[in-house]
Every structure is written in C-alpha cells, then in structure tokens.
N, C-alpha and C. Protein backbone atom coordinates (compact mmCIF):
# COMPACT_ATOMS: atom_id res chain seq x y z
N UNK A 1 28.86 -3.54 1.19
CA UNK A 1 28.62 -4.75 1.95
C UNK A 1 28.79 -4.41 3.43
N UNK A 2 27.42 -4.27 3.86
CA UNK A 2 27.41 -3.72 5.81
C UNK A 2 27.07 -5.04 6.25
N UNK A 3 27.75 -5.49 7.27
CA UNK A 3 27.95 -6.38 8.17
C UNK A 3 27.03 -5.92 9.54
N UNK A 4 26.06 -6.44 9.82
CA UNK A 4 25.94 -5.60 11.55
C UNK A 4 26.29 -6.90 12.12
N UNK A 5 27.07 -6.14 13.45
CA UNK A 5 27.62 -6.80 14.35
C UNK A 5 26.89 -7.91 14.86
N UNK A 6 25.59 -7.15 15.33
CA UNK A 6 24.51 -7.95 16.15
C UNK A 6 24.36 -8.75 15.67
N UNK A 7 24.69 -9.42 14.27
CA UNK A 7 24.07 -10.81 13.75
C UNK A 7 25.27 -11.35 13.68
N UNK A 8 25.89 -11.70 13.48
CA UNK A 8 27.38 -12.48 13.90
C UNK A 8 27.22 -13.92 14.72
N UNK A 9 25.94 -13.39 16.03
CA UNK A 9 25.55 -14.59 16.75
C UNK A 9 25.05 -15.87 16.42
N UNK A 10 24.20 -15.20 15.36
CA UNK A 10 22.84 -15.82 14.86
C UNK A 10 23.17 -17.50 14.80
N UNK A 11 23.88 -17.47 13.59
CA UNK A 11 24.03 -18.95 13.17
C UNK A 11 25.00 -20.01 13.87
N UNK A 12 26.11 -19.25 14.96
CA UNK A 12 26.69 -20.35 15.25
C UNK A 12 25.66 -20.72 16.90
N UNK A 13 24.60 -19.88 17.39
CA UNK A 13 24.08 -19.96 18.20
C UNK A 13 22.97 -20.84 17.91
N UNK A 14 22.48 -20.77 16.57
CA UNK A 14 21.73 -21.80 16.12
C UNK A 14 22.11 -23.12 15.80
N UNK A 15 22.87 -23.32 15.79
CA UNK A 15 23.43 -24.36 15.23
C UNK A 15 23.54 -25.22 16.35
N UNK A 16 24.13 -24.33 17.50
CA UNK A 16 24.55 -25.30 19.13
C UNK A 16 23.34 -25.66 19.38
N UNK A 17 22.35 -25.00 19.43
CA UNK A 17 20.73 -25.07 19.78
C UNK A 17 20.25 -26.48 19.17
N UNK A 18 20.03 -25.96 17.41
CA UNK A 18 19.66 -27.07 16.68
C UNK A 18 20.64 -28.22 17.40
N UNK A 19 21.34 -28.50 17.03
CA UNK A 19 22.52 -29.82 17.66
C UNK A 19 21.89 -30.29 18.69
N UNK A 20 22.05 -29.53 19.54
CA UNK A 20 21.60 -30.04 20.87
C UNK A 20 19.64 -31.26 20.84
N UNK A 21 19.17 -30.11 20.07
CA UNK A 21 17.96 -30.62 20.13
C UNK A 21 17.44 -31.67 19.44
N UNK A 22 18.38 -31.79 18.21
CA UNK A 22 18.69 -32.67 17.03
C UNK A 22 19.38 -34.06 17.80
N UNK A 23 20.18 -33.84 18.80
CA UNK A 23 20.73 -34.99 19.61
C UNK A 23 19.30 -35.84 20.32
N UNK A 24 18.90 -35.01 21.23
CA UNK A 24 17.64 -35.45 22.04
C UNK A 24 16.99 -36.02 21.37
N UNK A 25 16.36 -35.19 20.19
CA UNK A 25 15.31 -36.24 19.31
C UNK A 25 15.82 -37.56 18.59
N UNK A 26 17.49 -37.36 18.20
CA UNK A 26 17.63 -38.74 17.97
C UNK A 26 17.76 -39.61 18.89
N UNK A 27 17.99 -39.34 20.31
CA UNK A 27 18.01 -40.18 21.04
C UNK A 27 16.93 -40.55 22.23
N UNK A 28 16.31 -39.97 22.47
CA UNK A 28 14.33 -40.54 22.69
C UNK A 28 13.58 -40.62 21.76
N UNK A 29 13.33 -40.22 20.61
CA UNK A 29 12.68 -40.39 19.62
C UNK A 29 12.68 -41.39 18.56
N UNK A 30 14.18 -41.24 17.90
CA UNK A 30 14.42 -42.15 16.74
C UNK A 30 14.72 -43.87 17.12
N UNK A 31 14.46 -43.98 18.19
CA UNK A 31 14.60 -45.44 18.53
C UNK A 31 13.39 -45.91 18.17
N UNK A 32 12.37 -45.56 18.11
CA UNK A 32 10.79 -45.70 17.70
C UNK A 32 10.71 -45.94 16.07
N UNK A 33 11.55 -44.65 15.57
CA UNK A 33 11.23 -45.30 14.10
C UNK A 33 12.16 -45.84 13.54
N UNK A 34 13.92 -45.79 14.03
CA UNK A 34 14.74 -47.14 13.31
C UNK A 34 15.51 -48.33 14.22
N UNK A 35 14.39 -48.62 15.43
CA UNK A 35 14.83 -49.72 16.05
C UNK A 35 14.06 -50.77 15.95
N UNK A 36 14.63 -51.96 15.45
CA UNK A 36 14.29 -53.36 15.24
C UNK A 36 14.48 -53.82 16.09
N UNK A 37 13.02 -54.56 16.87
CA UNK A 37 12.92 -55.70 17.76
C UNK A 37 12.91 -57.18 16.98
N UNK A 38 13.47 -57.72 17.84
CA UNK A 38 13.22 -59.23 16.74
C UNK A 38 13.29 -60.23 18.04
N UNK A 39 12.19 -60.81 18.36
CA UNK A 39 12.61 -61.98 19.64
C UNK A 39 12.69 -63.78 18.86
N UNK A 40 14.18 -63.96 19.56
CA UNK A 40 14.58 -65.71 18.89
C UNK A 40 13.76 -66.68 19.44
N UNK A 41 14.30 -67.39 19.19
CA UNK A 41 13.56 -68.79 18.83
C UNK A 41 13.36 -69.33 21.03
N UNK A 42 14.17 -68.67 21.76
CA UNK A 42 14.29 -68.80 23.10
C UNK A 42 13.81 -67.93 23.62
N UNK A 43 13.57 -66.69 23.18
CA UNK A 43 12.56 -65.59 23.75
C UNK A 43 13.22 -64.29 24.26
N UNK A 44 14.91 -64.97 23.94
CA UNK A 44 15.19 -63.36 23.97
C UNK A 44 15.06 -62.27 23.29
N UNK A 45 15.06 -60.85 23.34
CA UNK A 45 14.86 -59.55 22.65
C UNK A 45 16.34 -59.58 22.38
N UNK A 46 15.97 -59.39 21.09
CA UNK A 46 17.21 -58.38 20.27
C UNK A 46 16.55 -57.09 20.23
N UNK A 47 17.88 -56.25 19.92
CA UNK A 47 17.45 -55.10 19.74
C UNK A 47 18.67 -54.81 18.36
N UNK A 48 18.52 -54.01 17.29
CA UNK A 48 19.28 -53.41 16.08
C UNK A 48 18.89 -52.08 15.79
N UNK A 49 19.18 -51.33 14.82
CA UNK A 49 19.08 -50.10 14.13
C UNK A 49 19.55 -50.58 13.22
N UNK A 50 18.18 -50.62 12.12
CA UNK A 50 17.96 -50.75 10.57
C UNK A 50 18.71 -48.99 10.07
N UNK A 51 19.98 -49.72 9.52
CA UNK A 51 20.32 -48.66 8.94
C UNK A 51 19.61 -47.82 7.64
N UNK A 52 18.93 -48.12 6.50
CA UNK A 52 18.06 -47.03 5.90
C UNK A 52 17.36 -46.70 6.75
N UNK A 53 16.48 -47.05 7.53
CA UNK A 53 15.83 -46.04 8.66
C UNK A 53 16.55 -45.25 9.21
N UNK A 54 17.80 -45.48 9.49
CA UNK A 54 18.64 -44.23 10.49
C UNK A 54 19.10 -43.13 9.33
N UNK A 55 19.04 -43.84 8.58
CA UNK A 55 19.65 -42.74 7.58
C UNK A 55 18.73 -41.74 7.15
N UNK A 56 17.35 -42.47 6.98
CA UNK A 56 16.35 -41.25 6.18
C UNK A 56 15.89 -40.42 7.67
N UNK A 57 15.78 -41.07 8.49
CA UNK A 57 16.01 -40.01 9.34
C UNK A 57 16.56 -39.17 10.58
N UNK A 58 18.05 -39.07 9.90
CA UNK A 58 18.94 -38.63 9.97
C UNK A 58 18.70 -37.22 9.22
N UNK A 59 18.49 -38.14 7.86
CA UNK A 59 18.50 -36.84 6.40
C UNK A 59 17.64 -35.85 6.78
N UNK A 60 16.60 -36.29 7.20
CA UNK A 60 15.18 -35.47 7.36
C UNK A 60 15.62 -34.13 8.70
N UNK A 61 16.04 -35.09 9.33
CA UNK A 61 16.49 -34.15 10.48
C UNK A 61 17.44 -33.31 10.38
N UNK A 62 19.03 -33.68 9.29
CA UNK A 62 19.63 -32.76 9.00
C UNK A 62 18.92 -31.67 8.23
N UNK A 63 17.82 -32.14 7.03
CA UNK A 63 17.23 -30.84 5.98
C UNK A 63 16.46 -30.39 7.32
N UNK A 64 15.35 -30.73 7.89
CA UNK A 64 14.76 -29.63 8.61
C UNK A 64 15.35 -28.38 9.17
N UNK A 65 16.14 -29.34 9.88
CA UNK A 65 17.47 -28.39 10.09
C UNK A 65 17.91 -27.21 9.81
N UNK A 66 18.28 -27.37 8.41
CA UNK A 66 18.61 -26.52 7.67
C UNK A 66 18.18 -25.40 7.24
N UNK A 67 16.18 -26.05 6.67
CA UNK A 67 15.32 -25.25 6.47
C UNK A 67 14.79 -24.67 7.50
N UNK A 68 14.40 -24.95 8.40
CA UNK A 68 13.76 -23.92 9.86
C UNK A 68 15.22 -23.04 9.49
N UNK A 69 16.25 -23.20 9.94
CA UNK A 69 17.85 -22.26 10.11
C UNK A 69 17.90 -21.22 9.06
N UNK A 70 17.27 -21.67 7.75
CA UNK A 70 17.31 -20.76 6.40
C UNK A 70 16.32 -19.98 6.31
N UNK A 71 14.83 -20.47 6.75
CA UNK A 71 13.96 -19.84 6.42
C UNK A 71 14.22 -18.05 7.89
N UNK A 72 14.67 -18.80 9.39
CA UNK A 72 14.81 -17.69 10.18
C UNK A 72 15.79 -17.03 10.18
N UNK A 73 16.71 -17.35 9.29
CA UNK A 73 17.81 -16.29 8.67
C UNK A 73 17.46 -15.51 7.37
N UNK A 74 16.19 -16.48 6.41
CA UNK A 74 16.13 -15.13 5.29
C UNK A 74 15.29 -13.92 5.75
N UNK A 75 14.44 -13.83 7.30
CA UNK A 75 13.76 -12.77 7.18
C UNK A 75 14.66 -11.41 7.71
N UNK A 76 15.63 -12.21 8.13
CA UNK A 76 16.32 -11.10 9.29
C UNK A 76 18.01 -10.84 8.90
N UNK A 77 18.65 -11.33 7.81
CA UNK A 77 20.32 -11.53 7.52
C UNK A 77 20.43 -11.23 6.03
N UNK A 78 21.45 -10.36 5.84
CA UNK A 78 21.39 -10.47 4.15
C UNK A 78 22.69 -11.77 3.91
N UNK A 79 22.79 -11.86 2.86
CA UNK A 79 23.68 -12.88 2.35
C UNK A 79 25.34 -12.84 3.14
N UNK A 80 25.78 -11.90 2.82
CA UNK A 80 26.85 -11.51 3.63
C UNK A 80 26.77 -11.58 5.15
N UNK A 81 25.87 -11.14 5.66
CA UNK A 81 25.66 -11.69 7.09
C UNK A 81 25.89 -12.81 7.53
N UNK A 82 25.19 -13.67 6.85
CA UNK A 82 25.01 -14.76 6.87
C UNK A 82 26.23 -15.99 6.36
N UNK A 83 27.21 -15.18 5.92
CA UNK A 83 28.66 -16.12 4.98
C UNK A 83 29.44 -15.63 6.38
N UNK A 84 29.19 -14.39 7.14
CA UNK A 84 30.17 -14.39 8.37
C UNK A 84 29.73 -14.88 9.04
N UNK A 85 28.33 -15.17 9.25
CA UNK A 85 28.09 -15.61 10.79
C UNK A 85 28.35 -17.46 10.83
N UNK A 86 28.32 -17.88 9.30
CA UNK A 86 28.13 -19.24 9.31
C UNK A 86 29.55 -19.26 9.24
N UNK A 87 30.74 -18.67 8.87
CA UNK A 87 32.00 -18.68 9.20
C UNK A 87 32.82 -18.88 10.37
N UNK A 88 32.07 -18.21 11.39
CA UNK A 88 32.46 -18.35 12.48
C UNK A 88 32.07 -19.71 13.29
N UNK A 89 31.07 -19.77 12.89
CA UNK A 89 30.65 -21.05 13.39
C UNK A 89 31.14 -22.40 12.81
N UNK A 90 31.62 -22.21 11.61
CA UNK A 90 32.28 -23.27 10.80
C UNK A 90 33.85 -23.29 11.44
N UNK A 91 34.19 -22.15 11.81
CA UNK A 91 35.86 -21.80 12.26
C UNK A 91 35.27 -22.62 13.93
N UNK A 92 34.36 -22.53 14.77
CA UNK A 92 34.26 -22.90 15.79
C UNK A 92 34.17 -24.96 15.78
N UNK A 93 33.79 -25.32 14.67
CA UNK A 93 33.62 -26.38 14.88
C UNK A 93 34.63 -27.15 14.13
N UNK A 94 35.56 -26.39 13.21
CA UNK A 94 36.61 -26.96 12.97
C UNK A 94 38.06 -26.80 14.06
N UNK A 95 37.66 -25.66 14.96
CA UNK A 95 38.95 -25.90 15.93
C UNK A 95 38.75 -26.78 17.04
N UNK A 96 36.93 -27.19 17.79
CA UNK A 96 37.11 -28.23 17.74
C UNK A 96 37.00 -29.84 17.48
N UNK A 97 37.13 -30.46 16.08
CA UNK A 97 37.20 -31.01 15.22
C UNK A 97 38.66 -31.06 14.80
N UNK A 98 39.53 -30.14 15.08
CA UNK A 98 40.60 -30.78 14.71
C UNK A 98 41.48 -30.67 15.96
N UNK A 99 40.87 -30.18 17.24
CA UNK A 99 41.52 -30.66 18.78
C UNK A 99 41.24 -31.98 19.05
N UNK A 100 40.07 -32.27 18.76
CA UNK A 100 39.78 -33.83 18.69
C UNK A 100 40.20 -34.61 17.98
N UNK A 101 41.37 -34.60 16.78
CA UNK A 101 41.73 -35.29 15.78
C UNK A 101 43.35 -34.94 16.60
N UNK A 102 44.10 -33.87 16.60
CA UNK A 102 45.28 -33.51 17.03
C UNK A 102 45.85 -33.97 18.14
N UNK A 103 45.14 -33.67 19.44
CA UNK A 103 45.46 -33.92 20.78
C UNK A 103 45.56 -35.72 20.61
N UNK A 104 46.47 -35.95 21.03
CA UNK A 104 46.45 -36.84 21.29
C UNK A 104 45.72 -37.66 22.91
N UNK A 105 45.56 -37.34 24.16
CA UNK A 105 44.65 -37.56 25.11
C UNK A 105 43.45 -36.77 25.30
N UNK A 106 42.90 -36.67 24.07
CA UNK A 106 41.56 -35.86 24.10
C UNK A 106 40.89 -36.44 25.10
N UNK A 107 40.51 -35.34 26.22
CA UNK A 107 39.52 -35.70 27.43
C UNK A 107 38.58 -36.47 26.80
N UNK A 108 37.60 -37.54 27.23
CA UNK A 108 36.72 -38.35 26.28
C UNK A 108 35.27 -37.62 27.23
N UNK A 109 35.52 -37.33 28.21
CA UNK A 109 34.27 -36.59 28.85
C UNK A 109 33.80 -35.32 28.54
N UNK A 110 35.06 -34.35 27.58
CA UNK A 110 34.81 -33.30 26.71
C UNK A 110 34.14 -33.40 25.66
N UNK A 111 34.71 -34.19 25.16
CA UNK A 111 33.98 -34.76 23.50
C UNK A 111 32.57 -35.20 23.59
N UNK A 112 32.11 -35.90 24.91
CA UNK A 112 30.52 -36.16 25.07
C UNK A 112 30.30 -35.19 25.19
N UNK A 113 30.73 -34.48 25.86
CA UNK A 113 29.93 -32.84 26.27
C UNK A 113 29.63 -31.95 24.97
N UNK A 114 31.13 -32.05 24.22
CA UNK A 114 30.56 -31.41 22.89
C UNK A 114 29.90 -32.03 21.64
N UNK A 115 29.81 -33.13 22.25
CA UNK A 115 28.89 -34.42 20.60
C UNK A 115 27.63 -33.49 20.62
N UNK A 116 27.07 -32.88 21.82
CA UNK A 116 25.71 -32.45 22.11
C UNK A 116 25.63 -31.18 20.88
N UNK A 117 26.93 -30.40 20.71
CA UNK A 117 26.52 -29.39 20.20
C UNK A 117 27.24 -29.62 18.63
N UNK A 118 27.59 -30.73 18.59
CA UNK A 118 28.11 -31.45 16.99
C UNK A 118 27.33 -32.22 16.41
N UNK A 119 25.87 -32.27 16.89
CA UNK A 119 25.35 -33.63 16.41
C UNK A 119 24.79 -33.10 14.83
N UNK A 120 24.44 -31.99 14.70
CA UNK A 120 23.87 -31.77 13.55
C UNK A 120 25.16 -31.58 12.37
N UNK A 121 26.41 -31.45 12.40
CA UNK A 121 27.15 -31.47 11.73
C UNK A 121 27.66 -32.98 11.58
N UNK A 122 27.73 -34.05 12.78
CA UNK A 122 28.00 -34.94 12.74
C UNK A 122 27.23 -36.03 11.77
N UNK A 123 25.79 -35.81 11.72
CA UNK A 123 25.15 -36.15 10.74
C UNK A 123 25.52 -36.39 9.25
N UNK A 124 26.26 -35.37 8.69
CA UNK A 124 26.49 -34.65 7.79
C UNK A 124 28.20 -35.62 7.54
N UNK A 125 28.85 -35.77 8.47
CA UNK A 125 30.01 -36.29 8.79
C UNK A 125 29.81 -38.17 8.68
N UNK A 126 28.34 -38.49 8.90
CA UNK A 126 28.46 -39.77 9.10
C UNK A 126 27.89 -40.38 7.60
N UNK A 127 27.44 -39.31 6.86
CA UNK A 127 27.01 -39.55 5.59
C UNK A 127 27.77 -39.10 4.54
N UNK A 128 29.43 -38.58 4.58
CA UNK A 128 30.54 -38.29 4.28
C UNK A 128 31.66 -39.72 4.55
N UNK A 129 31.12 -40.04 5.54
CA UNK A 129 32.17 -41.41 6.41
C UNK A 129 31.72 -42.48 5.35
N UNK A 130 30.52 -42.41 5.08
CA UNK A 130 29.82 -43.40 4.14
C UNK A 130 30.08 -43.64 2.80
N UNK A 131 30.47 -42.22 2.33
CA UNK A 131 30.59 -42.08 0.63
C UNK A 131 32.06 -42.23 0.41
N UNK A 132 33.56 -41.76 1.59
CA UNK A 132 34.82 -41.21 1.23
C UNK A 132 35.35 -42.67 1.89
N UNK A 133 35.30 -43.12 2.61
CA UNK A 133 35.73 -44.78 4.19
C UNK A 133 36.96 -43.53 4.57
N UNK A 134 37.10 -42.16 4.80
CA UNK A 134 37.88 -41.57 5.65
C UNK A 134 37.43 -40.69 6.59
N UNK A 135 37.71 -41.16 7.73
CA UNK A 135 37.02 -40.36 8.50
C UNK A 135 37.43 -39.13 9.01
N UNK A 136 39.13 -38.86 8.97
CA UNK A 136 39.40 -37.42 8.98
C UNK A 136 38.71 -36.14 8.20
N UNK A 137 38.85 -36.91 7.01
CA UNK A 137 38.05 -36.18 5.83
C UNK A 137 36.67 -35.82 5.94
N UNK A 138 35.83 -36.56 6.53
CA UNK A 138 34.72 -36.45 6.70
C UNK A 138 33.95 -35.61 7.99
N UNK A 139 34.95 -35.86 9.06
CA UNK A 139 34.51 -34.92 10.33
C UNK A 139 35.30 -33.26 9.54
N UNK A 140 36.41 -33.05 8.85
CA UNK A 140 36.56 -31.90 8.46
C UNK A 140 35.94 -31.05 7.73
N UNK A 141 35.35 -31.86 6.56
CA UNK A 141 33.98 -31.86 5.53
C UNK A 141 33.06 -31.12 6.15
N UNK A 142 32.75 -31.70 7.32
CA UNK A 142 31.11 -31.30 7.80
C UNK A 142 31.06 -30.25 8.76
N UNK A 143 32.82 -29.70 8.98
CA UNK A 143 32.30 -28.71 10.35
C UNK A 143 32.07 -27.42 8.98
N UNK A 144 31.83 -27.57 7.86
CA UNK A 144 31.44 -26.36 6.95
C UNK A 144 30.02 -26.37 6.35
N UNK A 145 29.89 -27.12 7.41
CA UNK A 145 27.75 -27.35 6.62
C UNK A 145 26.77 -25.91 7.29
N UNK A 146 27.57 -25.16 8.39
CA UNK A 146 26.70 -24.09 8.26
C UNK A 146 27.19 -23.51 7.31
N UNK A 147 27.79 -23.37 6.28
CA UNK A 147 28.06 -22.68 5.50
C UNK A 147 26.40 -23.14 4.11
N UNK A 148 26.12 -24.25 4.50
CA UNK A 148 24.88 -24.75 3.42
C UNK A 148 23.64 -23.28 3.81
N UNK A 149 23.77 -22.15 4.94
CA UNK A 149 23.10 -21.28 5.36
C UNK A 149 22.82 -20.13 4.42
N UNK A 150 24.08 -20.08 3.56
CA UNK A 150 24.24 -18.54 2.72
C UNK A 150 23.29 -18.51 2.24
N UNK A 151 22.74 -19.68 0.93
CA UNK A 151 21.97 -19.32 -0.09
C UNK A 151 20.68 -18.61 0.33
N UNK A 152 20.16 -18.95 1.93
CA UNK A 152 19.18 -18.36 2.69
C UNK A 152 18.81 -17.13 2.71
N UNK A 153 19.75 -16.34 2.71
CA UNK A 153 19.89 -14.80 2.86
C UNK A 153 19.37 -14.20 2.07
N UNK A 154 19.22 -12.94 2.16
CA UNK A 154 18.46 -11.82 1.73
C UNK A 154 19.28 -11.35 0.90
N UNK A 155 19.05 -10.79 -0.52
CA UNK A 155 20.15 -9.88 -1.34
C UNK A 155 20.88 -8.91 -0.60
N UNK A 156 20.30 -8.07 0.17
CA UNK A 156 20.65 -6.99 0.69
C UNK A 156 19.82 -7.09 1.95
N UNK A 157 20.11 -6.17 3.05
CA UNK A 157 19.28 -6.45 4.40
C UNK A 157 18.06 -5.32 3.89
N UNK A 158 16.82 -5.61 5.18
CA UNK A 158 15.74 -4.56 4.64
C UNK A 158 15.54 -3.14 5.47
C-alpha cells in the first residue's frame, strides 16, 4: 500500500473548492428554483423557501458533488490514496467543527468566512439535523462525508 505524497491535496482541496462553489450556486441560483413568491390580498410580496424544493436541491447538489469529486479521483488516486486524503480533510473539518461547538466566543465573522468552505458538508449536516433533532451530532456526522470519496478509487494506482 504506496501512498504518494502528491495526492494528499487532492480531496481536501476539492472539497474547499466544491463548498465554495456549492455556496454561490445556492445562493444566486437556488432562489429561482425554491423561492416562493406569493403577493396578499394588499399587494405585498412575500417571499418563503418551499422546503422540498430546498431539499431536492440541496441533494442534487450534494450527489453532483460527490460524483464530479469521485469520478476525478477514480482516474488519478487508488483507494488508499484516497481514505488519506479524504482523512485529512475530514480531520480538517472536524477541528473546525468542533472549535465552533467548544469555544465558547467563537468569532461569528470567522464562521461566515468558513460556512464558504463548509457548505458542502453542511448540506449533509442539515439533512442529519433533520433525521437525529441534534445538532451537535449532526455537524460532527458530516465533517466525515469526504470520506463518501473512497469507494471512487482505483484498486491499485496505474
């Protein structure tokens, strides 16, 4: 079982990427397909988010996710590569995931800064929040979803 160094990066670098980009699109994009206008009887606009809409795509956006992340890790990572590199990245988002649970005056201007690169795990966390009503449990749950990366891998590298 050879490890190369050089890939180590791969997945927790993807992951900040995906996140990031996964944030943007939910937030210029998905207002289009799960925001409800409804104007009253006086003519004001409401505005809501139909939750099955947020959810299916949420889902969609977490699997794409996943699959773009799996398919450009099976050409290039064998399995083992791929259980360290999503390790590290799982160890990165549980230390902080549980600075944000621990600290008690967690900077709140940090935590926006890093929602950007949590959003694709947070996903994963808000559909955990849904099934467990705990939310410790559920942000801890999800900083191990790059680990959903392994099965991607290659038996052996080529």
């Amino acid at each position: 079982m050879k490890i190369r160094i050089q890939t180590l990066w791969k997945v927790p670098v993807y992951c900040a990427v995906a996140s990031w980009i996964s944030f943007y699109l939910t937030a210029y994009m998905g207002g289009f397909f799960f925001t409800v206008k409804t104007v009253d009887a006086d003519g004001i606009v409401n505005l809501s988010a139909d939750p099955l809409r947020s959810a299916i795509f949420n889902a969609v956006l977490f699997l794409i996710v996943l699959l773009l992340g799996g398919l450009w890790m099976r050409h290039s990572m064998s399995k083992a590569e791929v259980a360290a590199s999503a390790g590290i990245a799982s160890a990165i988002y549980l230390i902080i995931v549980l600075s944000q649970l621990c600290i008690r005056d967690f900077p709140l201007s940090l935590s926006v800064t890093l929602a950007y690169i949590q959003n694709w795990t947070a996903i994963l966390s808000s559909f955990m929040l849904k099934l467990t009503d705990n939310l410790s449990l559920s942000v801890i749950v999800s900083c191990f979803a790059p680990l959903l990366f392994i099965p991607f891998g290659r038996k052996t590298t080529a």
